[in-house]
Protein backbone atom coordinates (compact mmCIF):
# COMPACT_ATOMS: atom_id res chain seq x y z
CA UNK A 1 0.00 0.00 0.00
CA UNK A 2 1.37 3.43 -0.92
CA UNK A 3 2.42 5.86 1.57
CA UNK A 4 -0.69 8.58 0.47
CA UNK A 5 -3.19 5.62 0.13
CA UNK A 6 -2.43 5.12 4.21
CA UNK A 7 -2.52 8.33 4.75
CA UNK A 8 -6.12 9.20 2.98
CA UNK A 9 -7.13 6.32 4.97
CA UNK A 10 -6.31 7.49 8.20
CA UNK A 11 -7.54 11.22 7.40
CA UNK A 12 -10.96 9.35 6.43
CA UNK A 13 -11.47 7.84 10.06
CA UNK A 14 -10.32 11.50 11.29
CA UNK A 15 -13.19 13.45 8.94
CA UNK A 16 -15.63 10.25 9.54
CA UNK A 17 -14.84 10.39 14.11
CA UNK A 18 -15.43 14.06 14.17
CA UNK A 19 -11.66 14.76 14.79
CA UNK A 20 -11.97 16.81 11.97
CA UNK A 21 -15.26 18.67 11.55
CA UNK A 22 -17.30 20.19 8.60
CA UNK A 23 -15.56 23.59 6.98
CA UNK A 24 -12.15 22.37 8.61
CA UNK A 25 -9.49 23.70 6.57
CA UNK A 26 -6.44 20.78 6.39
CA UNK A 27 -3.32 22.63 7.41
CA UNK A 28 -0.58 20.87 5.08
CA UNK A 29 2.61 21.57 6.32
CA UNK A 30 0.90 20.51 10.08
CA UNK A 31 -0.44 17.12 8.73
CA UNK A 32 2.86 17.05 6.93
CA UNK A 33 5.17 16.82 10.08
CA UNK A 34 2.27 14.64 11.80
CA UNK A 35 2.85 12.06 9.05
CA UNK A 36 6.61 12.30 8.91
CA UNK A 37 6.24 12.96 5.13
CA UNK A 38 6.77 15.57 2.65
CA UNK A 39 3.92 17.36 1.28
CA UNK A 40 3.53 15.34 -1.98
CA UNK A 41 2.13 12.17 -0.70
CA UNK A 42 -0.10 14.33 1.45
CA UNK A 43 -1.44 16.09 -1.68
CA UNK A 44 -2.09 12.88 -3.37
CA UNK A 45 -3.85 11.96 -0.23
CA UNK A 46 -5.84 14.95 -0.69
CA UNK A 47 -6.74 14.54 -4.22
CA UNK A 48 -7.91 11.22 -3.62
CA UNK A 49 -10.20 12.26 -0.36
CA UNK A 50 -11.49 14.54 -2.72
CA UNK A 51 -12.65 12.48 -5.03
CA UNK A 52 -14.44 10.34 -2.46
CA UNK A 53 -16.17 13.60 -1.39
CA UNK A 54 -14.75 14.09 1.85
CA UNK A 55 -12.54 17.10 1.25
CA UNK A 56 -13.01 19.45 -1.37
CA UNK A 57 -10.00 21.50 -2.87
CA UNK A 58 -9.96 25.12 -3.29
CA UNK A 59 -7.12 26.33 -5.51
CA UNK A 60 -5.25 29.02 -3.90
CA UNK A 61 -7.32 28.77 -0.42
CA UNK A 62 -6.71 24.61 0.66
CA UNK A 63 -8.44 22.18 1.28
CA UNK A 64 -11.51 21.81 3.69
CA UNK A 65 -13.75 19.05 5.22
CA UNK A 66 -16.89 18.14 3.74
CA UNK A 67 -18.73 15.68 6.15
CA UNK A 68 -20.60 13.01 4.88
CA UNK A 69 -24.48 12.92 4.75
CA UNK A 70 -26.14 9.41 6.76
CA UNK A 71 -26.89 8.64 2.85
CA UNK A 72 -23.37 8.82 2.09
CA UNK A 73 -22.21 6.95 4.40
């Protein structure tokens, strides 16, 4: 399993528990040095939480939490 696929993972049970609630923006460089990982596989992280519909990216502001609905769950 790659490094970012881990990562998304864990970052899903985060946004899923509450750890990380709706409108939470995702501080990179933070989650970066939590990880022990450059930003890259954190970005590919993000890219693929985003297609799953738990983040969503905004260029040139980050990228914030979208909490699932009980139907997408």
């Amino acid at each position: 399993m790659k490094r970012s696929d881990r990562i998304a993972e864990t970052l899903e049970g985060l946004i899923i528990d509450g750890t990380f609630a709706d409108g939470d923006r995702l501080d990179e460089v933070q989650l970066a040095a939590r990880f022990e990982v450059s930003r890259t596989p954190l970005r590919e992280a993000f890219q693929r939480l985003a297609i799953s519909g738990l983040v969503e990216q905004i260029p040139r502001r980050g990228v914030f939490v979208r909490q699932p609905g009980p139907g997408q769950l």
